[in-house]
C-alpha atoms as a PDB file:
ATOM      1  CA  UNK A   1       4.455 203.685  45.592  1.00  0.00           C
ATOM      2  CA  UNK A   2       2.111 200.550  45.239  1.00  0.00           C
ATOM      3  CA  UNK A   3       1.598 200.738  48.840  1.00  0.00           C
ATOM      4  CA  UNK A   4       0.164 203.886  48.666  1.00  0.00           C
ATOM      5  CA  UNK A   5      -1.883 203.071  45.683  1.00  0.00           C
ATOM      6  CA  UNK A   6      -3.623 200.461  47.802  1.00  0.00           C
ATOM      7  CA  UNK A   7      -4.179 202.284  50.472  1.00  0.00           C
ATOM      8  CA  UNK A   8      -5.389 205.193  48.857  1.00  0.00           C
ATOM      9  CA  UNK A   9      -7.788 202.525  47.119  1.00  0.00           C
ATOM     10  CA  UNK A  10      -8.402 200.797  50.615  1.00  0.00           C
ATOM     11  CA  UNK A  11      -9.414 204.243  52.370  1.00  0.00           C
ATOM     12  CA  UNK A  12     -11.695 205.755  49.232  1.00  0.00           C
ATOM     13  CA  UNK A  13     -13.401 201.887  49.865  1.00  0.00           C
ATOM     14  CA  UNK A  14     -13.741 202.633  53.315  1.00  0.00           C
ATOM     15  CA  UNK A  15     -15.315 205.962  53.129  1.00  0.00           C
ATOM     16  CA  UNK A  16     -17.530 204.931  50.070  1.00  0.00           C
ATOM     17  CA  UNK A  17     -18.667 202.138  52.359  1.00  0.00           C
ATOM     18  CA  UNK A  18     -18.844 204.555  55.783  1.00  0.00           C
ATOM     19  CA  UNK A  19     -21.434 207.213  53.644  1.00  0.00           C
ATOM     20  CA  UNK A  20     -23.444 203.679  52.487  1.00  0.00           C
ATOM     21  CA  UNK A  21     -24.454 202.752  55.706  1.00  0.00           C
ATOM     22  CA  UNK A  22     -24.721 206.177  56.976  1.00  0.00           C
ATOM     23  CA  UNK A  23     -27.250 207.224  54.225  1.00  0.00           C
ATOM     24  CA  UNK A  24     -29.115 204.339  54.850  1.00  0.00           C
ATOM     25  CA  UNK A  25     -32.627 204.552  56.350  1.00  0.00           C
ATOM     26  CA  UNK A  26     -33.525 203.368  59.993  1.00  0.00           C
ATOM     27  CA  UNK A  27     -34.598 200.050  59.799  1.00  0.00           C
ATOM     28  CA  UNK A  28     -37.143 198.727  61.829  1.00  0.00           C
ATOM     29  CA  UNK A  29     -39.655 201.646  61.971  1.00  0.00           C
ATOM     30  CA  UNK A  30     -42.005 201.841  64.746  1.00  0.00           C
ATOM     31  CA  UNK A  31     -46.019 203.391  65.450  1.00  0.00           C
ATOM     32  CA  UNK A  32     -45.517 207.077  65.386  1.00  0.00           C
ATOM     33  CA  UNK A  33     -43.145 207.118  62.832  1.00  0.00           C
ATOM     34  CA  UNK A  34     -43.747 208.663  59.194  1.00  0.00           C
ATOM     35  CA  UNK A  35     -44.406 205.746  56.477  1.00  0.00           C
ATOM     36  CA  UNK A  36     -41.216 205.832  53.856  1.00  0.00           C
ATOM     37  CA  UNK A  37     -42.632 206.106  49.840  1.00  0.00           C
ATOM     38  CA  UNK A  38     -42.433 202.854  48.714  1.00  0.00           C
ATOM     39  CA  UNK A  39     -40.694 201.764  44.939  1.00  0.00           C
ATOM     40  CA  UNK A  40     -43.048 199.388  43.324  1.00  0.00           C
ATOM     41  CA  UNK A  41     -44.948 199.027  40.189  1.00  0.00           C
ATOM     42  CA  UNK A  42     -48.995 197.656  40.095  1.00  0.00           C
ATOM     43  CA  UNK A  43     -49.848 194.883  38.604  1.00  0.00           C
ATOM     44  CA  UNK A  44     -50.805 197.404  35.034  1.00  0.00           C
ATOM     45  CA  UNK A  45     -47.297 198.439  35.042  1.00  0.00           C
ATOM     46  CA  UNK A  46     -47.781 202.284  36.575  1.00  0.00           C
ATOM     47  CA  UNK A  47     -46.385 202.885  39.448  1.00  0.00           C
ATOM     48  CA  UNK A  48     -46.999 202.395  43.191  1.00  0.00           C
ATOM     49  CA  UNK A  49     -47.191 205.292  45.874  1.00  0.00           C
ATOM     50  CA  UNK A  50     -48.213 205.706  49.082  1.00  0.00           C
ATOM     51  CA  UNK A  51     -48.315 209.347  48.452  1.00  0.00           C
ATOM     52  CA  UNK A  52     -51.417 208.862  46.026  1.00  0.00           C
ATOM     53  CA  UNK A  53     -53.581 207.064  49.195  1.00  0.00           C
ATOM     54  CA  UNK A  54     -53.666 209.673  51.057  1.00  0.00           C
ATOM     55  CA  UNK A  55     -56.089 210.153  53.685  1.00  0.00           C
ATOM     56  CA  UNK A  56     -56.823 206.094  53.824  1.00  0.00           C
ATOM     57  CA  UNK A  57     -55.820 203.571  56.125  1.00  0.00           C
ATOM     58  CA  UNK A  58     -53.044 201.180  54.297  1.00  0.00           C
ATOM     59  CA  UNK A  59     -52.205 197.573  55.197  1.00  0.00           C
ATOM     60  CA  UNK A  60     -49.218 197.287  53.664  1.00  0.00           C
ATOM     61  CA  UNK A  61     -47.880 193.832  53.353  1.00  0.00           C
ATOM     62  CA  UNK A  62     -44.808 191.903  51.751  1.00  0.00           C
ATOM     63  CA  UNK A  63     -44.963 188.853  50.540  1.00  0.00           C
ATOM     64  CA  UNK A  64     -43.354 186.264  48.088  1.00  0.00           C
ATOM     65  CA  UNK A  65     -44.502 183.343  46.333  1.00  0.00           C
ATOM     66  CA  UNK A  66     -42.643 180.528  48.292  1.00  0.00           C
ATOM     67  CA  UNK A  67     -44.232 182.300  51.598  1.00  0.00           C
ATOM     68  CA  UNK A  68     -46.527 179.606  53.433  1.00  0.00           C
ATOM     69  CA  UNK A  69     -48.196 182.085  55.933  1.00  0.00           C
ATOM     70  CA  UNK A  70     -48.908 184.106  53.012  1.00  0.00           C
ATOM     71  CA  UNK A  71     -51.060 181.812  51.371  1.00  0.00           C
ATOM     72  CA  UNK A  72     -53.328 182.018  54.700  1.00  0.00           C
ATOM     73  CA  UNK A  73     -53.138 186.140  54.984  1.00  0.00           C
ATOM     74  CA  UNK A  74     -54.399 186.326  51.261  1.00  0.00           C
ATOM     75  CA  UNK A  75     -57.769 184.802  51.920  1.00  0.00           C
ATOM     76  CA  UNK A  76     -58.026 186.774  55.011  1.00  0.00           C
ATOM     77  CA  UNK A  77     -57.109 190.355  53.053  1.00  0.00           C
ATOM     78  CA  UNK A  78     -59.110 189.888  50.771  1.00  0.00           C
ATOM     79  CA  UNK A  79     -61.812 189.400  53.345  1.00  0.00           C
ATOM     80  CA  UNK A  80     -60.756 192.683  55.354  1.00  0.00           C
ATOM     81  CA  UNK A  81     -60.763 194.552  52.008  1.00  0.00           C
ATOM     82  CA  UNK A  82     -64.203 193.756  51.381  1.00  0.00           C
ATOM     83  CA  UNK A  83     -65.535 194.393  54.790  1.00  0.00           C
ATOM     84  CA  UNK A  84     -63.875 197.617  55.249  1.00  0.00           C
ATOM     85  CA  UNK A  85     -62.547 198.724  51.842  1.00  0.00           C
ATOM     86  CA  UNK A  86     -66.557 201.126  51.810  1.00  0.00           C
ATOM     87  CA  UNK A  87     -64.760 202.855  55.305  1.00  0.00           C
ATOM     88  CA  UNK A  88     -61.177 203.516  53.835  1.00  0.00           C
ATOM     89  CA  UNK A  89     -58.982 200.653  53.617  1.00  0.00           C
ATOM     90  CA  UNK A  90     -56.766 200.090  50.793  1.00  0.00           C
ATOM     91  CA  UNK A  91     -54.434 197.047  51.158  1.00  0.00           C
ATOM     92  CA  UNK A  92     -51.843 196.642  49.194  1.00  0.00           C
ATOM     93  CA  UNK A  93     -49.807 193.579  48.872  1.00  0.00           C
ATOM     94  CA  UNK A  94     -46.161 193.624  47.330  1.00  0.00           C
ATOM     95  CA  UNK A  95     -44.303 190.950  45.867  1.00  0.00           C
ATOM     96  CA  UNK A  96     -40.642 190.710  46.716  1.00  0.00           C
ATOM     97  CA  UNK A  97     -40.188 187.680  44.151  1.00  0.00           C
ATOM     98  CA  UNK A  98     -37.072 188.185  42.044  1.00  0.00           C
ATOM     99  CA  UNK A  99     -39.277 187.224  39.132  1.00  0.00           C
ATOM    100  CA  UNK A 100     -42.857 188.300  38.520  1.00  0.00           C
ATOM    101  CA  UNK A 101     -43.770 184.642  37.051  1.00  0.00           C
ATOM    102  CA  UNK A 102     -43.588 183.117  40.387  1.00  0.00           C
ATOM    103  CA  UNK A 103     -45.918 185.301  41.713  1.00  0.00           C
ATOM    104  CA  UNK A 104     -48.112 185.412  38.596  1.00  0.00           C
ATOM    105  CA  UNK A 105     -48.272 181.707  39.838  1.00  0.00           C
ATOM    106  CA  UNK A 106     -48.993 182.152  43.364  1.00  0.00           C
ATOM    107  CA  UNK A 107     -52.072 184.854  42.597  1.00  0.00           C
ATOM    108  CA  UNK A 108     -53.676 181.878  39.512  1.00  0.00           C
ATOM    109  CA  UNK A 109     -53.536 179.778  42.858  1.00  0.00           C
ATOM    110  CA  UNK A 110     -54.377 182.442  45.540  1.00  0.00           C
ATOM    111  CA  UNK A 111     -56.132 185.145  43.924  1.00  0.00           C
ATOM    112  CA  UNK A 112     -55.972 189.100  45.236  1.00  0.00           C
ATOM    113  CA  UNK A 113     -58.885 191.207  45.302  1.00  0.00           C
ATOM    114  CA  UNK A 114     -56.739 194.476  46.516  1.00  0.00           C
ATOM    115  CA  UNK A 115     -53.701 196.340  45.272  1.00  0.00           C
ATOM    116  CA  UNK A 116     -50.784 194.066  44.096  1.00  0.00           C
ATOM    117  CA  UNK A 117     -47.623 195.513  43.303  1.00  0.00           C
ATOM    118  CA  UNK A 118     -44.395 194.308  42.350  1.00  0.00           C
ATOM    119  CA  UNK A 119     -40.399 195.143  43.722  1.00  0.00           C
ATOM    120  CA  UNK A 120     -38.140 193.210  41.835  1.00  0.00           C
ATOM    121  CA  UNK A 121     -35.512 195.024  42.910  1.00  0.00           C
ATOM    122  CA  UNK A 122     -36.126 194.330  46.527  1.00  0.00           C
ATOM    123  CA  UNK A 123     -36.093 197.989  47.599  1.00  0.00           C
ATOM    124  CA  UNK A 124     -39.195 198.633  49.426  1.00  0.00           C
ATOM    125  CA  UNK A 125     -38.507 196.231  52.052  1.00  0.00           C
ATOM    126  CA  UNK A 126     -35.411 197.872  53.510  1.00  0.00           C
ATOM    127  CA  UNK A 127     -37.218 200.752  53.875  1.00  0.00           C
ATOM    128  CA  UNK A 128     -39.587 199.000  56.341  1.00  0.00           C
ATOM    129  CA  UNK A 129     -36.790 196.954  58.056  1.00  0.00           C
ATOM    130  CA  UNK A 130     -38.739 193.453  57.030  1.00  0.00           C
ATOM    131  CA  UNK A 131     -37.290 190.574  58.265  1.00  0.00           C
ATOM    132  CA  UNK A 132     -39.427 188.325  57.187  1.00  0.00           C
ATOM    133  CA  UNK A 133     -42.731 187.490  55.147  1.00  0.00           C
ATOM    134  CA  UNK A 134     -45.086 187.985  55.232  1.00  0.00           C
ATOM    135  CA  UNK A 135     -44.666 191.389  57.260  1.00  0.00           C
ATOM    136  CA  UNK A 136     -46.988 193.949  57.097  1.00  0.00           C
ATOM    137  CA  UNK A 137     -47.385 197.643  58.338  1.00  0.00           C
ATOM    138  CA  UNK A 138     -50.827 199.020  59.060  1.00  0.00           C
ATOM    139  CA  UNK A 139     -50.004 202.582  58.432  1.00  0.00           C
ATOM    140  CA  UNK A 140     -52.806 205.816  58.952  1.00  0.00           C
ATOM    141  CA  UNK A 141     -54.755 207.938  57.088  1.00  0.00           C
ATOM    142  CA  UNK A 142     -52.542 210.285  58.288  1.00  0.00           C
ATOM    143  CA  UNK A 143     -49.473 208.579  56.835  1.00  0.00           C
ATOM    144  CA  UNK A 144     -48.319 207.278  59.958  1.00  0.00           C
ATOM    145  CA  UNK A 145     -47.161 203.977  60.746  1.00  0.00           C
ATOM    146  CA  UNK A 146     -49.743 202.687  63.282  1.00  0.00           C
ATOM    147  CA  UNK A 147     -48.599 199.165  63.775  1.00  0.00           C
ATOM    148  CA  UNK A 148     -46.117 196.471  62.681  1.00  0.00           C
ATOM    149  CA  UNK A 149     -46.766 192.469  62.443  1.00  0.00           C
ATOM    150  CA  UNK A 150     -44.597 189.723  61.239  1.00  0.00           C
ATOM    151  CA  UNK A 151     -45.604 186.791  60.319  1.00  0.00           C
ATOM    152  CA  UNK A 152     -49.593 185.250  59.787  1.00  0.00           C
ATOM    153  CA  UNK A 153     -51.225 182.820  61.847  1.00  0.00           C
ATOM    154  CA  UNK A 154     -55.257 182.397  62.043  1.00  0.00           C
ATOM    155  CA  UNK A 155     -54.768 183.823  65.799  1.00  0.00           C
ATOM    156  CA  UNK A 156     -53.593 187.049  64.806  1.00  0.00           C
ATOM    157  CA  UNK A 157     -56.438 187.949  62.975  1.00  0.00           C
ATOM    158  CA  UNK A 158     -58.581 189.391  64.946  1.00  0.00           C
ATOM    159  CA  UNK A 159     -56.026 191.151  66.784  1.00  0.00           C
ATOM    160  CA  UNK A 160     -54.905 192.270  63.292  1.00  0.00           C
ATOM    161  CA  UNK A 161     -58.656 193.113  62.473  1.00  0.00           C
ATOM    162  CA  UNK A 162     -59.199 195.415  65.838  1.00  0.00           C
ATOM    163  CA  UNK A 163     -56.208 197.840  65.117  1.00  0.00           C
ATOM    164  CA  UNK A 164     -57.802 198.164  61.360  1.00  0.00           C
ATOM    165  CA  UNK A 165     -60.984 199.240  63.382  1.00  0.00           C
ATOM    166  CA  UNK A 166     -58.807 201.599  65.654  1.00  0.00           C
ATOM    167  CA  UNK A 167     -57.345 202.707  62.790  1.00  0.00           C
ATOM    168  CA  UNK A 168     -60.325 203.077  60.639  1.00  0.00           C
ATOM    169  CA  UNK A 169     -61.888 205.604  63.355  1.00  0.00           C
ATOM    170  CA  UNK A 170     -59.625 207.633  63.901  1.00  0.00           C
ATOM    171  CA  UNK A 171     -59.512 208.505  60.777  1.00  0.00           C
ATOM    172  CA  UNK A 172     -62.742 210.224  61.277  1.00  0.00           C
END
């Protein structure tokens, strides 16, 4: 009888496991694909959806405070969000730090001027099948994912820069 006890236990484990990983989302999404909603909170406390930038081009990147490369993309979103925030561009930036005072440290050091949210929880990124930071997703005005990029270095940019562009028009 304590056999079967454990492997009644053992199988419910297995199943419970089986419908985990079966109800999980497909990692790694690719351009064409529809942009999950995203679990974050802003910077104010409210919280964070796709769903309410609608009809704007997103750069949506991940980051954390221990992230290198990330202290280089900051300058340069904040210079892309200036340049075409006026034609529809909203980035927003989330923070995968386990604990917001890291990251309150990073932004003294490397300031933001676009969206900042925050995923303690560590949620979000799964959704997007990030791998690494920073990572970001340049996703439509249609709420399409138009392109993927890992990583930052100062020759991306304007690579990064022309599929904003792309982006940007077609949303016309």
């Amino acid at each position: 009888m304590k056999n079967d006890r454990r492997g009644t236990r053992l199988l419910a484990a297995v199943a419970w496991a089986l419908c985990s990983v079966l109800s999980l989302p497909a990692l790694a999404l690719e351009p064409g694909q529809r942009a999950p909603e995203i679990n974050a909170t802003a910077a104010g406390g409210q919280p964070l959806r796709l769903g309410s930038l609608k009809g704007q081009v997103v750069l949506l990147d991940f980051w954390a405070s221990w992230c290198g490369p990330c202290k280089k993309s900051f300058p340069w979103m904040n210079e892309m969000q200036a340049k075409y925030g006026p034609a529809g561009l909203r980035i927003v930036a989330i923070n995968l730090d386990e604990q917001r005072e890291a990251a309150d440290r990073f932004l003294a050091q490397v300031p933001a001027k676009f969206t900042v949210g925050f995923d303690t929880q560590g949620a979000t990124p799964g959704l997007f099948g990030v791998k690494g930071m920073p990572s970001s997703v340049l996703i439509g005005a249609n709420g399409f994912i138009d392109s993927v990029h890992a990583g930052f270095r100062d020759e991306d940019a304007a690579a990064l820069e022309k599929r904003i562009v792309q982006a940007l028009e077609a949303r016309r």
